[in-house]
PDB file of N, CA and C in Angstrom:
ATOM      1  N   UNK A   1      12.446  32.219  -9.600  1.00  0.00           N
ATOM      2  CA  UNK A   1      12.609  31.592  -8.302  1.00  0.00           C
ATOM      3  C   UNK A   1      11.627  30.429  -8.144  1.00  0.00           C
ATOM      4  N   UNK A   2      10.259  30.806  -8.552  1.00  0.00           N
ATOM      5  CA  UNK A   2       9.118  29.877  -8.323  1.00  0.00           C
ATOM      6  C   UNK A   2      10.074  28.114  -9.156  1.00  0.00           C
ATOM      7  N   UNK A   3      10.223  28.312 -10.920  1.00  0.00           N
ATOM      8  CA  UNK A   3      10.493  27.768 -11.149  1.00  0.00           C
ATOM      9  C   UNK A   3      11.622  26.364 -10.950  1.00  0.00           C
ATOM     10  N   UNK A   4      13.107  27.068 -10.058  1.00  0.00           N
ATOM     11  CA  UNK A   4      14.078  26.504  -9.468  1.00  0.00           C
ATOM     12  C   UNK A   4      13.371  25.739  -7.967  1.00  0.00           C
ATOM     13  N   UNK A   5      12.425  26.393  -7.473  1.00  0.00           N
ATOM     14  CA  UNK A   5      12.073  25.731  -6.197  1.00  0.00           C
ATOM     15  C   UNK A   5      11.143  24.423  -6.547  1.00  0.00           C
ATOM     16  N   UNK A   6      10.458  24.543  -7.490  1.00  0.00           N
ATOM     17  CA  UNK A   6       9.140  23.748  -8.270  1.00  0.00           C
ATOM     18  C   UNK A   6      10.348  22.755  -8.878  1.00  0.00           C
ATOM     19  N   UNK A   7      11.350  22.322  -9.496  1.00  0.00           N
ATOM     20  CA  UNK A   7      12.017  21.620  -9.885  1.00  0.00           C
ATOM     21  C   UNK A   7      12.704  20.850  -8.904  1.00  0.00           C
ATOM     22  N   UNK A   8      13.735  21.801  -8.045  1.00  0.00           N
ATOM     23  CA  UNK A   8      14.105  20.735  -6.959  1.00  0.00           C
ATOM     24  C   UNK A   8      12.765  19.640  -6.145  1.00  0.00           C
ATOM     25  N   UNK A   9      12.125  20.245  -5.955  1.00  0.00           N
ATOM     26  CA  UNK A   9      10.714  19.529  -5.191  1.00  0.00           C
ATOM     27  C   UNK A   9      10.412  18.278  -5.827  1.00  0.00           C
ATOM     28  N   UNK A  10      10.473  18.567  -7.512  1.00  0.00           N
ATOM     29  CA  UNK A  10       9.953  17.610  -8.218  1.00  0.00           C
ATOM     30  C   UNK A  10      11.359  16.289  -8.410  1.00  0.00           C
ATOM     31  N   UNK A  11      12.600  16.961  -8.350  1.00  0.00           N
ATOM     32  CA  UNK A  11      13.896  16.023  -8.175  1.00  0.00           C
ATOM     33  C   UNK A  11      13.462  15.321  -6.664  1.00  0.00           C
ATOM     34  N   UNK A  12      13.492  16.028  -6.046  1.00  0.00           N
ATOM     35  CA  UNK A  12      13.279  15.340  -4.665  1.00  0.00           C
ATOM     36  C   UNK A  12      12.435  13.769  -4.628  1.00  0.00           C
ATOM     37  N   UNK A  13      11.103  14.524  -4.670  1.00  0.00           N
ATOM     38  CA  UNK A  13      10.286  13.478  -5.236  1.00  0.00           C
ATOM     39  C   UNK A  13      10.500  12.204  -5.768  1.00  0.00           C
ATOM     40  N   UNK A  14      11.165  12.470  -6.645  1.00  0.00           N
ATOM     41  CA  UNK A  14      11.349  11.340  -7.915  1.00  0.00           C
ATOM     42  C   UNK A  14      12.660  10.798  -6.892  1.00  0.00           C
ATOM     43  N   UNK A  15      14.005  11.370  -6.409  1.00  0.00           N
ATOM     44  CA  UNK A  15      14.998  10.448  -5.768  1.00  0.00           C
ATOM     45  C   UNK A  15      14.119   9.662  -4.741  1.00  0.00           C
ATOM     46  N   UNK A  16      12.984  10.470  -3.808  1.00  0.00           N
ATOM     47  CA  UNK A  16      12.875   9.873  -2.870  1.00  0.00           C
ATOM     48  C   UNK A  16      12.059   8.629  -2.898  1.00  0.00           C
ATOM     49  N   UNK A  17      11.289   8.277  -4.223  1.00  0.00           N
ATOM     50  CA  UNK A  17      10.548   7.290  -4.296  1.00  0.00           C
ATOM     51  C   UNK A  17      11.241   5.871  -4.682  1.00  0.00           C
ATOM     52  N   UNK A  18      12.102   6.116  -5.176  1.00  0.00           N
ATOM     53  CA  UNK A  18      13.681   5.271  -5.654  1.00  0.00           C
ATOM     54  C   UNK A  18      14.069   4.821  -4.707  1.00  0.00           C
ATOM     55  N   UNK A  19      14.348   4.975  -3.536  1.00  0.00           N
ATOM     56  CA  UNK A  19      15.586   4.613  -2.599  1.00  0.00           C
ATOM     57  C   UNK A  19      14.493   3.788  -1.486  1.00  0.00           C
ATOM     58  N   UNK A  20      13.833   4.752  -0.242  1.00  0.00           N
ATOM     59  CA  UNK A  20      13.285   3.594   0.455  1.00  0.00           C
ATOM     60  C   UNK A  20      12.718   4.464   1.436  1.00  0.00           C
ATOM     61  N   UNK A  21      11.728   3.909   2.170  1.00  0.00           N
ATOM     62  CA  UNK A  21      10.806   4.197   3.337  1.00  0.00           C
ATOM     63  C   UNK A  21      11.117   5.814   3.926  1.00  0.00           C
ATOM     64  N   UNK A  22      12.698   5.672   4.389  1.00  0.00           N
ATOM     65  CA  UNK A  22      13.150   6.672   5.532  1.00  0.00           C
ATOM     66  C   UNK A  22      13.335   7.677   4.481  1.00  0.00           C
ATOM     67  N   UNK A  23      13.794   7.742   3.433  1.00  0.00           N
ATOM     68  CA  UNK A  23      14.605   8.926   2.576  1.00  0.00           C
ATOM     69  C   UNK A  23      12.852   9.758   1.749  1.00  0.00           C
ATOM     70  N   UNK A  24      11.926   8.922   1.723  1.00  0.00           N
ATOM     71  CA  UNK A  24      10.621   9.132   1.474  1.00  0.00           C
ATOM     72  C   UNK A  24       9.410  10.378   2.707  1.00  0.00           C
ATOM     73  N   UNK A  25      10.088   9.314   3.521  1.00  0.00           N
ATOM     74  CA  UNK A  25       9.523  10.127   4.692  1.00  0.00           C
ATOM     75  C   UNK A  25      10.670  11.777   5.112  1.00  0.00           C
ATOM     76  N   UNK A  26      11.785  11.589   4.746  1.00  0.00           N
ATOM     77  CA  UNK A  26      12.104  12.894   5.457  1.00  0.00           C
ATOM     78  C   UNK A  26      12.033  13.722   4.446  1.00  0.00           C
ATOM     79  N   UNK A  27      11.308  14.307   3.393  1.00  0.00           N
ATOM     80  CA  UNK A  27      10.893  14.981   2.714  1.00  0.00           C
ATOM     81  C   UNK A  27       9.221  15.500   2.533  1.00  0.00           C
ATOM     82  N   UNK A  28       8.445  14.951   4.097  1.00  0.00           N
ATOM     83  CA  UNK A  28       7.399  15.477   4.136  1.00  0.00           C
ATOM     84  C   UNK A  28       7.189  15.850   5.319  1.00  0.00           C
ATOM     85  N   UNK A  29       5.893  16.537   5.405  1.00  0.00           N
ATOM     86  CA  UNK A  29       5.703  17.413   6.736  1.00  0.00           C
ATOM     87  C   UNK A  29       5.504  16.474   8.031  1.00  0.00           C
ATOM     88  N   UNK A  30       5.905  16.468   8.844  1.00  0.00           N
ATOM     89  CA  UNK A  30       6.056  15.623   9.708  1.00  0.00           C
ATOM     90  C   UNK A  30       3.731  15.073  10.472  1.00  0.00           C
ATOM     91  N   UNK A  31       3.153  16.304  10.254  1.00  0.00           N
ATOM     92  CA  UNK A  31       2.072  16.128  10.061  1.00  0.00           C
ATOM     93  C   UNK A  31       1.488  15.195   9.524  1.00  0.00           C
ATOM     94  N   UNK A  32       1.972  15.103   8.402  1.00  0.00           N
ATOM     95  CA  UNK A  32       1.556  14.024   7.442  1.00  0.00           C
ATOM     96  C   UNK A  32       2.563  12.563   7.650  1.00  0.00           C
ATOM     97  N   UNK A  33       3.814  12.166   8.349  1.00  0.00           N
ATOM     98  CA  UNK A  33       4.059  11.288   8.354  1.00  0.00           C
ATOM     99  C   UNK A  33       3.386  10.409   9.265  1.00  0.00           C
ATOM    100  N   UNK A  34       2.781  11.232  10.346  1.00  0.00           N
ATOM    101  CA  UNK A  34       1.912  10.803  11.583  1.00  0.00           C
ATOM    102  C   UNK A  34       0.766  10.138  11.075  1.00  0.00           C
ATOM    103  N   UNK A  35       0.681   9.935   9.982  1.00  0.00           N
ATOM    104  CA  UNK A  35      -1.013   9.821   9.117  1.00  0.00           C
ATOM    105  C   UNK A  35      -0.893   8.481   8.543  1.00  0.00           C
ATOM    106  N   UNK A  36       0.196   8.916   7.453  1.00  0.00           N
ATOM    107  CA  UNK A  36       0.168   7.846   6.306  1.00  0.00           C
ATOM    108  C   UNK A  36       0.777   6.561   6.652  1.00  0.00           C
ATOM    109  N   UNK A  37       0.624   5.343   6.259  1.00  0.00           N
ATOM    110  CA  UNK A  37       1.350   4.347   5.513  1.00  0.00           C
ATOM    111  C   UNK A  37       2.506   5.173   4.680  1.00  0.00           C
ATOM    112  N   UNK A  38       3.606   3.797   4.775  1.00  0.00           N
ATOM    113  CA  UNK A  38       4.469   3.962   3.749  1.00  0.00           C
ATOM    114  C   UNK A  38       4.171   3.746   2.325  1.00  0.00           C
ATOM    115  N   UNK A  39       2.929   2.946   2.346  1.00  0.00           N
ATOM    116  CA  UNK A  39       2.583   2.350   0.607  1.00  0.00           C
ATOM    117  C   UNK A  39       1.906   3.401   0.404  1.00  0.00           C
ATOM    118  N   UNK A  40       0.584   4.423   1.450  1.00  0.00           N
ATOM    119  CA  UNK A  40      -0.011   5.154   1.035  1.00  0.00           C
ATOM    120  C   UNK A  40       0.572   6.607   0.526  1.00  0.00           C
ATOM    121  N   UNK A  41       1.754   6.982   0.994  1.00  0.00           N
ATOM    122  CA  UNK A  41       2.788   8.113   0.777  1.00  0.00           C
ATOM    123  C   UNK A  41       3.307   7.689  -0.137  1.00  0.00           C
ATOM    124  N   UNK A  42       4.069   6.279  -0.684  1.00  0.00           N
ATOM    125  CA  UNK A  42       4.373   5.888  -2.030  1.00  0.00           C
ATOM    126  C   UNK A  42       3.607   6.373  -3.174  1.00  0.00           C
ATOM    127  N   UNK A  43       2.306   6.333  -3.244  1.00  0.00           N
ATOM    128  CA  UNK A  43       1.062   5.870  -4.060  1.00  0.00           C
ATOM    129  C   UNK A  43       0.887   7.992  -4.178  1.00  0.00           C
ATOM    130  N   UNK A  44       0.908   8.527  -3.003  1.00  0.00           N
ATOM    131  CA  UNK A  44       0.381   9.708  -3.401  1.00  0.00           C
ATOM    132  C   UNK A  44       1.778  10.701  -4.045  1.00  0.00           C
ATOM    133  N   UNK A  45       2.960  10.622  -3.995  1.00  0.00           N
ATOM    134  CA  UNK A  45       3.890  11.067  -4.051  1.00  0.00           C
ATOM    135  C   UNK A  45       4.563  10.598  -5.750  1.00  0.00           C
ATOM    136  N   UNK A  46       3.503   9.149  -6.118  1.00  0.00           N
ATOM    137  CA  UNK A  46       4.056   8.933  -7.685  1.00  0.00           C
ATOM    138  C   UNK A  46       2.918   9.835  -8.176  1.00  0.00           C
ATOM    139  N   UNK A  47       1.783   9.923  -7.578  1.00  0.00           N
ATOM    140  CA  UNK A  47       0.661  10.872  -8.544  1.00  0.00           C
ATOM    141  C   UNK A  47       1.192  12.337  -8.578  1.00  0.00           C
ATOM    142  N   UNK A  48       2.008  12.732  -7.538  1.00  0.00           N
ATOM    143  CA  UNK A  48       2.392  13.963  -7.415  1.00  0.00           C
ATOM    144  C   UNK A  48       3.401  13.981  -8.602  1.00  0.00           C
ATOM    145  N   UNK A  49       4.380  13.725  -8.862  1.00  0.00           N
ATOM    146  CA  UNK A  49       5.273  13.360  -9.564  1.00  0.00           C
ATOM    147  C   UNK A  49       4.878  13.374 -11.326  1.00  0.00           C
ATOM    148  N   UNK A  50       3.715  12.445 -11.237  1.00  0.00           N
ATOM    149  CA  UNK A  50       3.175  12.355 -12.732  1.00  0.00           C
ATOM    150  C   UNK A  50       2.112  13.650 -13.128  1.00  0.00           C
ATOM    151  N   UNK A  51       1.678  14.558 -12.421  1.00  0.00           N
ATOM    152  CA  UNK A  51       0.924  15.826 -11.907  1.00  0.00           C
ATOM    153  C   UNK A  51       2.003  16.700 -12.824  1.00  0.00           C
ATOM    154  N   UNK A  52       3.000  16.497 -12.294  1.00  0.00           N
ATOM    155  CA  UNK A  52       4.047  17.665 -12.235  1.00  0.00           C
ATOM    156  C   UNK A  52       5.346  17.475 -13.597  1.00  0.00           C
ATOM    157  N   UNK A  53       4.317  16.427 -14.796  1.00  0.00           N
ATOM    158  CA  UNK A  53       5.290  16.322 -15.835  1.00  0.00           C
ATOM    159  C   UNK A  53       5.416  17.172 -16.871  1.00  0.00           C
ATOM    160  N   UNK A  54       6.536  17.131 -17.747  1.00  0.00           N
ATOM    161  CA  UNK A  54       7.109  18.172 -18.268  1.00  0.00           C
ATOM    162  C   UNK A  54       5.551  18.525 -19.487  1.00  0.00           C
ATOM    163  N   UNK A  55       5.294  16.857 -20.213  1.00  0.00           N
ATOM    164  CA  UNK A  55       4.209  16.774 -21.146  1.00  0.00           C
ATOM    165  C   UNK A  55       3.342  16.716 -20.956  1.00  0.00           C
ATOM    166  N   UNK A  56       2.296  17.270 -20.786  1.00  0.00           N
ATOM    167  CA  UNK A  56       0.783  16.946 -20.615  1.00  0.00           C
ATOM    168  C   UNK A  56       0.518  15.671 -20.701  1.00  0.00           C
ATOM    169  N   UNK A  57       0.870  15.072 -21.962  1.00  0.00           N
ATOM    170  CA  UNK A  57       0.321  13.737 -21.986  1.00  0.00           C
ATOM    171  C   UNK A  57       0.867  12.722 -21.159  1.00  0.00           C
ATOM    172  N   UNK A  58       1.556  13.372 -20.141  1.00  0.00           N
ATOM    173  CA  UNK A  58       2.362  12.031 -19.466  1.00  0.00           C
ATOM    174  C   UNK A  58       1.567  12.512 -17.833  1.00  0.00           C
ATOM    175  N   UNK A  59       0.614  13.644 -17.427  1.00  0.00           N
ATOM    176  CA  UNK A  59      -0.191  13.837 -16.675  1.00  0.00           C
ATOM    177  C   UNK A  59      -1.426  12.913 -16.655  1.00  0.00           C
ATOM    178  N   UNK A  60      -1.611  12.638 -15.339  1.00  0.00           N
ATOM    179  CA  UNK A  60      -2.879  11.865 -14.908  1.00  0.00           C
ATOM    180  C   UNK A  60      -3.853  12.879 -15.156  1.00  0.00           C
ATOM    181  N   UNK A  61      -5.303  12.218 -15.545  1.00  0.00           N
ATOM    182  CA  UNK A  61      -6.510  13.000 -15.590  1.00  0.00           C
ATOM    183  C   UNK A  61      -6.790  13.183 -13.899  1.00  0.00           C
ATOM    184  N   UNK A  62      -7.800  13.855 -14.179  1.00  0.00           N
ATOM    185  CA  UNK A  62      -8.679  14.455 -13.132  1.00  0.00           C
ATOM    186  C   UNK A  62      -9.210  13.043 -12.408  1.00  0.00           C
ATOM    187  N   UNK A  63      -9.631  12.136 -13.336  1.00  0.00           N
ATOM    188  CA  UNK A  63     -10.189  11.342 -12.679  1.00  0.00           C
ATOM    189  C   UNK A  63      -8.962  10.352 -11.961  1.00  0.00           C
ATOM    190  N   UNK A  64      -8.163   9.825 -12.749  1.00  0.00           N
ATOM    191  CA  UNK A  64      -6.981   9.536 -12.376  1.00  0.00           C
ATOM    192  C   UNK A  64      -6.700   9.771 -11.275  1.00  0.00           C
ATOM    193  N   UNK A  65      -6.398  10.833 -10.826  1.00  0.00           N
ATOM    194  CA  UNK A  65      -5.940  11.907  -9.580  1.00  0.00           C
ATOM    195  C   UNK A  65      -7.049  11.146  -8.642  1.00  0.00           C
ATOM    196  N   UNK A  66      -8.241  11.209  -8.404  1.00  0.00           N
ATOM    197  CA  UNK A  66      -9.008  11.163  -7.534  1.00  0.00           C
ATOM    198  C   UNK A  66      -8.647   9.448  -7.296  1.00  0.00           C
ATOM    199  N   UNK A  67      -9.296   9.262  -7.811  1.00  0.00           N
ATOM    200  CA  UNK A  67      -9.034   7.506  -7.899  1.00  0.00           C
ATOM    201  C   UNK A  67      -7.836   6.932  -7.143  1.00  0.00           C
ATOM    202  N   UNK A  68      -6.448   7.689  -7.466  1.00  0.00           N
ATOM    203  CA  UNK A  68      -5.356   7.134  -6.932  1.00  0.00           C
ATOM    204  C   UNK A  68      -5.230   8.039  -5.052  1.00  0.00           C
ATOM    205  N   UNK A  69      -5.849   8.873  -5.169  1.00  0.00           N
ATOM    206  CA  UNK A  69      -6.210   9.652  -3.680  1.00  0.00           C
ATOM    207  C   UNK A  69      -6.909   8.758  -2.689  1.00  0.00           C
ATOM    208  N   UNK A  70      -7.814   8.360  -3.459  1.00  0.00           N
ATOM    209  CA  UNK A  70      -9.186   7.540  -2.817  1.00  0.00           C
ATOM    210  C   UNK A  70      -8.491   5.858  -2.425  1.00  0.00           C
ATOM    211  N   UNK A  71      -7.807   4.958  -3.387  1.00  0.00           N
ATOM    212  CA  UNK A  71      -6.666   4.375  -3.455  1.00  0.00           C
ATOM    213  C   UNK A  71      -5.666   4.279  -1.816  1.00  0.00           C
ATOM    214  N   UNK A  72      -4.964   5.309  -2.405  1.00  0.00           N
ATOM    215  CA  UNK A  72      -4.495   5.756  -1.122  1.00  0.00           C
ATOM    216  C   UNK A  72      -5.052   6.251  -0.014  1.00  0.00           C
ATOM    217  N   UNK A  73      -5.998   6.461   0.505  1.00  0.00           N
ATOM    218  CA  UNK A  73      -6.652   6.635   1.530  1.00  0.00           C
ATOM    219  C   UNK A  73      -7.353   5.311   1.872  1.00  0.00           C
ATOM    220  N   UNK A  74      -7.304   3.834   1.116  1.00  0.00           N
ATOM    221  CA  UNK A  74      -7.930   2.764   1.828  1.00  0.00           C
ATOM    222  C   UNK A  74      -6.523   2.107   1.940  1.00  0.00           C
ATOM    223  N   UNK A  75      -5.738   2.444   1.563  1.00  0.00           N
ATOM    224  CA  UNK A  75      -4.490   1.754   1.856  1.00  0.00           C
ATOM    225  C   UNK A  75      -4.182   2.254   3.455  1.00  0.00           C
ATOM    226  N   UNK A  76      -4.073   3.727   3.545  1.00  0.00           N
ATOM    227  CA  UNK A  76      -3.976   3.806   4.860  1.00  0.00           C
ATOM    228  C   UNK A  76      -4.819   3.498   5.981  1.00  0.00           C
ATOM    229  N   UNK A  77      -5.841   3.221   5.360  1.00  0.00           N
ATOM    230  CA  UNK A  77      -6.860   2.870   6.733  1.00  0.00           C
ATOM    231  C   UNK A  77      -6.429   1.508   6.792  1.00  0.00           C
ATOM    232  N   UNK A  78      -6.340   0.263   5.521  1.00  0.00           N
ATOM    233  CA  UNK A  78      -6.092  -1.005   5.493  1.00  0.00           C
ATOM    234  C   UNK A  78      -5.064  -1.239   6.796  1.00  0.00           C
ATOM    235  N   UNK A  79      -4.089   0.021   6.919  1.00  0.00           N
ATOM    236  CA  UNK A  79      -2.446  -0.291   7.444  1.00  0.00           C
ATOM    237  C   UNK A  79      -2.971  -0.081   8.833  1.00  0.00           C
ATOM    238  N   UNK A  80      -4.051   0.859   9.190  1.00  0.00           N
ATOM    239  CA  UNK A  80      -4.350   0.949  10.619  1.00  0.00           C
ATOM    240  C   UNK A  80      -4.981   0.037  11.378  1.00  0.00           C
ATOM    241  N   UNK A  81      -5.663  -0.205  10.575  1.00  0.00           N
ATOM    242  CA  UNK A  81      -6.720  -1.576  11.448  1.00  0.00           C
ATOM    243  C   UNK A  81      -6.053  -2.671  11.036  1.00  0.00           C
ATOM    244  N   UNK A  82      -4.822  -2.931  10.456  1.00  0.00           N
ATOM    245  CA  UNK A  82      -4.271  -4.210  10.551  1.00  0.00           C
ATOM    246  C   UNK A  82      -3.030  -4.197  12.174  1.00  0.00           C
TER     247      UNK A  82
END
């Protein structure tokens, strides 16, 4: 079960970063749409994506991960105070 739910999530993902803004946003917690930028939900949703690959080697490091978090968190502040 874990596995079939962990796959659609990860299909999701990947359609929703493809298409555009709205189809991006209705696949997250509405909590979090109240927060982010659209570039900053872009940005955290491809790290999620590359997190969650089949090969290890196609996974971001640790540091990676942080970096693109940190990334995305000045993107969203950039979007507020503009």
């Amino acid at each position: 079960m874990y596995d079939i739910n962990l796959l659609s999530i990860v299909a999701q993902l990947k359609v929703s970063m493809t298409v555009d803004d709205v189809a991006r946003r209705n696949i997250v917690d509405p909590a979090i749409n109240k927060e982010c930028s659209d570039e900053s939900l872009k940005i955290m949703m491809e790290i999620c994506t590359r997190c969650l690959s089949k090969q290890p080697s196609d996974r971001p490091s640790v540091d990676d991960v942080l970096w693109n978090l940190q990334f995305a968190a000045q993107v969203r502040e950039s979007s507020r105070t503009s």
